[in-house]
Protein backbone atom coordinates (compact mmCIF):
# COMPACT_ATOMS: atom_id res chain seq x y z
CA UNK A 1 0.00 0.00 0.00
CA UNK A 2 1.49 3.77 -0.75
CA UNK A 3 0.72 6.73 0.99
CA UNK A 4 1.60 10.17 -0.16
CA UNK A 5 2.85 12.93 1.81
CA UNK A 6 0.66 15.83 2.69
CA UNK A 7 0.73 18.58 5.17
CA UNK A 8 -1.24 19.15 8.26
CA UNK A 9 -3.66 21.82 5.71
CA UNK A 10 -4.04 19.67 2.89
CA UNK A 11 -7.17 16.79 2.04
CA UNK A 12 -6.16 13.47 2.68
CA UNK A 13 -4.85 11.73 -0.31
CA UNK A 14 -6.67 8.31 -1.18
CA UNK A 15 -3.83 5.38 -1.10
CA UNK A 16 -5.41 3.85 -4.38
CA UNK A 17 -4.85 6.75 -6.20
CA UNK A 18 -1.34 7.37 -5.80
CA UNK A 19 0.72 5.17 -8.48
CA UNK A 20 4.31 3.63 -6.98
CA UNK A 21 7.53 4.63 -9.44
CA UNK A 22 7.21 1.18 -10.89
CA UNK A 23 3.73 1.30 -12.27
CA UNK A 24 4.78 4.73 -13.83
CA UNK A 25 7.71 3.32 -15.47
CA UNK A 26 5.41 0.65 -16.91
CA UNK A 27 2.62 2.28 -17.99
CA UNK A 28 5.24 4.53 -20.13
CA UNK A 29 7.29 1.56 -21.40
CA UNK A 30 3.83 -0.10 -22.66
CA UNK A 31 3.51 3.62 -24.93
CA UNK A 32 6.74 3.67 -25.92
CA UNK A 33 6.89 0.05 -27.37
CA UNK A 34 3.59 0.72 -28.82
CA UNK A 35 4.80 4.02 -30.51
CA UNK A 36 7.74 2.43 -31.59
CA UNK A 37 5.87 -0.87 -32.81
CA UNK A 38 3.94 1.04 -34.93
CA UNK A 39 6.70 2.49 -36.78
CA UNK A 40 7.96 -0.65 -36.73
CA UNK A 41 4.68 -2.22 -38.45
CA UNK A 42 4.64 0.65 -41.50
CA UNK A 43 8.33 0.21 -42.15
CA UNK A 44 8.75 -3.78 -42.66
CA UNK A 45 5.10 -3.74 -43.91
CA UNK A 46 6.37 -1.91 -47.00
CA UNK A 47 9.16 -3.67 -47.06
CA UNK A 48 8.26 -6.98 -47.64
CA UNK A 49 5.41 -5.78 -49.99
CA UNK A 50 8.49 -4.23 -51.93
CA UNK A 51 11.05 -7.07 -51.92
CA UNK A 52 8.97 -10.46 -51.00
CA UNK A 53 11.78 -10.82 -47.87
CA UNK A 54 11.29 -13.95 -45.61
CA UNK A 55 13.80 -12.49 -43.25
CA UNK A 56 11.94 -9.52 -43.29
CA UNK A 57 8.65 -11.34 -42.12
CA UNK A 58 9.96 -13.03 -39.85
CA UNK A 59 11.34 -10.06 -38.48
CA UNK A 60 8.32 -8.56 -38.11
CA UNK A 61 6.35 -11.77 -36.80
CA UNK A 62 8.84 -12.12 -34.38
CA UNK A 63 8.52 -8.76 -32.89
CA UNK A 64 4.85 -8.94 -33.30
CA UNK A 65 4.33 -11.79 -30.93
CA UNK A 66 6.99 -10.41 -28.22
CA UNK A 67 4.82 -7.38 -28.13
CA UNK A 68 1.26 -9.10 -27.92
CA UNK A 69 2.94 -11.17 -24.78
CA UNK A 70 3.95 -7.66 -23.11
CA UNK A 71 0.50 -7.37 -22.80
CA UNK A 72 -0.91 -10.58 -21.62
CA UNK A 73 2.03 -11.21 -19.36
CA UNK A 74 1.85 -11.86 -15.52
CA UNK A 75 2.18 -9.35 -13.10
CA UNK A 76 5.36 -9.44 -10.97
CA UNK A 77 5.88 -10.02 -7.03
CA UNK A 78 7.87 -7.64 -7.10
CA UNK A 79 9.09 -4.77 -9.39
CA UNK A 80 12.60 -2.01 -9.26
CA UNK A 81 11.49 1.39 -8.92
CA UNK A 82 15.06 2.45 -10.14
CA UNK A 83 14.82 4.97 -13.56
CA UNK A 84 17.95 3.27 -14.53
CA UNK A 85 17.07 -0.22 -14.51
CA UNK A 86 13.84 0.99 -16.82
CA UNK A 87 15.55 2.24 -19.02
CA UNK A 88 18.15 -0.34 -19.57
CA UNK A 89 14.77 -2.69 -19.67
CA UNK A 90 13.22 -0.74 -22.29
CA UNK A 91 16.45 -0.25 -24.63
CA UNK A 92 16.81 -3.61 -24.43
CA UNK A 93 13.94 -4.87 -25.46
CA UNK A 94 12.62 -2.23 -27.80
CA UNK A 95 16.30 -0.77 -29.28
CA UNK A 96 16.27 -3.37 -32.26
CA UNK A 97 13.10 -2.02 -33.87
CA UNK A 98 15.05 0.61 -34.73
CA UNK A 99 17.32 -1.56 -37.87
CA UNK A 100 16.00 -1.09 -40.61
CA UNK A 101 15.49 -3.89 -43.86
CA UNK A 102 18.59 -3.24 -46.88
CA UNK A 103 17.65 -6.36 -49.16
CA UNK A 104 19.82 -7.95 -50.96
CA UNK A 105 22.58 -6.41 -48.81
CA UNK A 106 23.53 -10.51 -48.55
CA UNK A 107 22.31 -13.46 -50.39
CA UNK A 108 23.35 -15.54 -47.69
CA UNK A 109 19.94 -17.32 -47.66
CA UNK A 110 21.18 -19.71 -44.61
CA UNK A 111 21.26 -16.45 -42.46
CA UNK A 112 17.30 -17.29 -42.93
CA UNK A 113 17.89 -20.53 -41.34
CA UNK A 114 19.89 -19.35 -38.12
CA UNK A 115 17.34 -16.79 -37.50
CA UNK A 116 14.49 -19.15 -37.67
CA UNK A 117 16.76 -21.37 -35.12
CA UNK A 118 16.81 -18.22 -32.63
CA UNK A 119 12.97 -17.68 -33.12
CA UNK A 120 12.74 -21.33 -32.10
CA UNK A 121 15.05 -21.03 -28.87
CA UNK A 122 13.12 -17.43 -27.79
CA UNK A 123 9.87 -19.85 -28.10
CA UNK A 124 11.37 -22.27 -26.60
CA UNK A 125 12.17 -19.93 -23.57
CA UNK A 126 9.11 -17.98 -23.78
CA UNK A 127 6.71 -21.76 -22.64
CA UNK A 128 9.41 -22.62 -20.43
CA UNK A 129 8.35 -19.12 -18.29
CA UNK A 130 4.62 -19.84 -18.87
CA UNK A 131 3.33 -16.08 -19.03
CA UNK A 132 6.29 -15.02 -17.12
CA UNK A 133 7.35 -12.94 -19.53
CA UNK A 134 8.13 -9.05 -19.02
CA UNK A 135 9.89 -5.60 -20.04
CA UNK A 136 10.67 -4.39 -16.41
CA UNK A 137 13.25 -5.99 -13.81
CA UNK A 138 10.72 -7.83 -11.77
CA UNK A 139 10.40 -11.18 -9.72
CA UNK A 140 7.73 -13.02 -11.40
CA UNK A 141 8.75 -16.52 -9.83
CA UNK A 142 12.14 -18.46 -10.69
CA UNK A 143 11.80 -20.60 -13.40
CA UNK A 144 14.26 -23.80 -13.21
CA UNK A 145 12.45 -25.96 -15.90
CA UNK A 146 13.04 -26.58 -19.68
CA UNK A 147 14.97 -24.14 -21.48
CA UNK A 148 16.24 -22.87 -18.28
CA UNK A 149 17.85 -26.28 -17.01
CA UNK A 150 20.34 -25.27 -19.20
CA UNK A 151 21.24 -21.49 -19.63
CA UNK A 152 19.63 -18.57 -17.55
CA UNK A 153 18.50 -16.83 -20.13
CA UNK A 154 17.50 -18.99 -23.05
CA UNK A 155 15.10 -16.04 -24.04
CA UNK A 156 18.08 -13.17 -24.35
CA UNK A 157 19.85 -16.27 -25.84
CA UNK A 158 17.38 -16.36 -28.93
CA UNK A 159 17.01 -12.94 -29.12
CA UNK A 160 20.61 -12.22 -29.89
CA UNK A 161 20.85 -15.32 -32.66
CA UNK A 162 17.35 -14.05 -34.03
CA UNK A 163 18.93 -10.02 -34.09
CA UNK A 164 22.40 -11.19 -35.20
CA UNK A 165 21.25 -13.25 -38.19
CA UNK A 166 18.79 -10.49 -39.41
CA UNK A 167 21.92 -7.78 -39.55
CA UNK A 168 23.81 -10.07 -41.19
CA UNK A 169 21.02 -10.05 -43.83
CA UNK A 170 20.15 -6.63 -43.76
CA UNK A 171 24.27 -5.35 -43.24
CA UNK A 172 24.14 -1.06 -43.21
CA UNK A 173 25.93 1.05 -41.03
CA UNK A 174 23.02 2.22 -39.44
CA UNK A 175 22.08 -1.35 -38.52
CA UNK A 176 25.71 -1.97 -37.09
CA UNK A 177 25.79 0.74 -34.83
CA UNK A 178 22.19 -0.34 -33.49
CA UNK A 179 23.37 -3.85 -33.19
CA UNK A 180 26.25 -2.89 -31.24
CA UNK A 181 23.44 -0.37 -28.80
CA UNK A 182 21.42 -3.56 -28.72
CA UNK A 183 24.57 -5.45 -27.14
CA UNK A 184 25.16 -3.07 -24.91
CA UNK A 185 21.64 -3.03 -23.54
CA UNK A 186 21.20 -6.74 -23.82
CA UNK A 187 24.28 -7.11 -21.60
CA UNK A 188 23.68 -4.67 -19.38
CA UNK A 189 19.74 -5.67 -18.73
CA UNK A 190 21.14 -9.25 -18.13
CA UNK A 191 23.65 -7.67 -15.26
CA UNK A 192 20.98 -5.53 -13.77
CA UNK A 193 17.99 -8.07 -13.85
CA UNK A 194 20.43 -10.71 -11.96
CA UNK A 195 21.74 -8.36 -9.33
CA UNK A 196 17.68 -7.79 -8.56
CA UNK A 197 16.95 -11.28 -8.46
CA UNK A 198 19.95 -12.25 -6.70
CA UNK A 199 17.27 -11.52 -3.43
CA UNK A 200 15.43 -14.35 -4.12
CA UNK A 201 17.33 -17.23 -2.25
CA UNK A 202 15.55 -19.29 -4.56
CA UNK A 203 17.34 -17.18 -7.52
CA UNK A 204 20.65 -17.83 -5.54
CA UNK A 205 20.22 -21.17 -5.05
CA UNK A 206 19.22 -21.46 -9.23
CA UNK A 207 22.03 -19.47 -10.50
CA UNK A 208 24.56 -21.54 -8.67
CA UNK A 209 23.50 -24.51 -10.03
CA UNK A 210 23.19 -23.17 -13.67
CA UNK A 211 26.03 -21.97 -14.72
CA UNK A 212 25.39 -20.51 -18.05
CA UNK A 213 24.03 -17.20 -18.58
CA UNK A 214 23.86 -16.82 -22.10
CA UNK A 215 25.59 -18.83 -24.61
CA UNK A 216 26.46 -22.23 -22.90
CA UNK A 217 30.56 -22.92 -22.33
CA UNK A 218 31.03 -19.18 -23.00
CA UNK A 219 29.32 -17.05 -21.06
């Protein structure tokens, strides 16, 4: 329950009206990702009306279903009211609707095939959290099972092979330097989301067990 402050003059403020930091942040990352889905939507529409892409479909299928989940997702336990973490959240989910289809760049058609593998492991993840799925750092239960026996974050995991194999498609110097942002968020949201569950005995107890974060023998 939240109160908010008020001096001995003022009305009293009713506790269900007043929104905690973390709601805020949400409510604003849900507009943002739908503001920049849209743009999103018109862009790789065209495109694959223009060039007949698979990559590009699957591109924009894949992002498609990530954002219907955002909004069907379960709520967490427990949420960070830190701007910082947000924002890393929100780059790193959102930052790659930024590249934009070149085809033809490559003809290296089993690109196509790697990127349908990463759209594979992201699904894969995605039923092994069973609607526990979300944008903001949050504790929406530990999930040991399936995909996560094996790395910690089978979902980032998929991502990256599903982003990589698209700019390798679509190569432009605008794409590489929003790759390389998408790294740099993706990394970073992995080191903040960890340090937030790393409250959760349970989370402690999980990570020590699973080694992996990412990419299995590596990292």
């Amino acid at each position: 329950m939240y109160y908010a402050r008020r001096s001995s003059m003022s009305k009293p403020v009713n506790p269900q009206l007043v929104l905690p930091k973390s709601r805020i942040f949400e409510i604003l990352g849900n507009i943002m990702a739908v503001l920049l889905y849209l743009n999103f939507s018109i862009i790789y529409t065209l495109g694959y009306i223009r060039t007949q892409s698979l990559s590009i479909l699957l591109y924009a299928a894949y992002n498609t279903v990530i954002l219907f989940l955002l909004f069907v997702r379960k709520q967490a336990k427990s949420t960070s009211d830190n701007f910082w973490y947000w924002l890393v959240a929100i780059g790193g989910a959102f930052v790659d609707l930024l590249m934009r289809p070149y085809p033809l760049a490559t003809g290296l058609s089993y690109w196509v095939i790697i990127q349908c593998i990463g759209i594979i492991i992201s699904f894969a993840g995605l039923v092994s959290l069973n609607k526990g799925f979300g944008i903001m750092v949050g504790n929406r239960g530990i999930h040991s099972g399936g995909m996560y026996r094996f790395i910690r974050h089978p979902l980032y995991t998929g991502y990256l092979v599903t982003v990589l194999s698209f700019f390798a498609q679509h190569v432009s110097l605008w794409n590489l330097l929003i790759f390389i942002l998408f790294l740099v968020f993706l990394l970073t949201r992995i080191h903040v989301e960890e340090n937030f569950l790393l409250t959760d005995p349970v989370y402690i107890k999980y990570s020590s067990r699973t080694k992996w974060r990412l990419i299995p023998w590596v990292w």
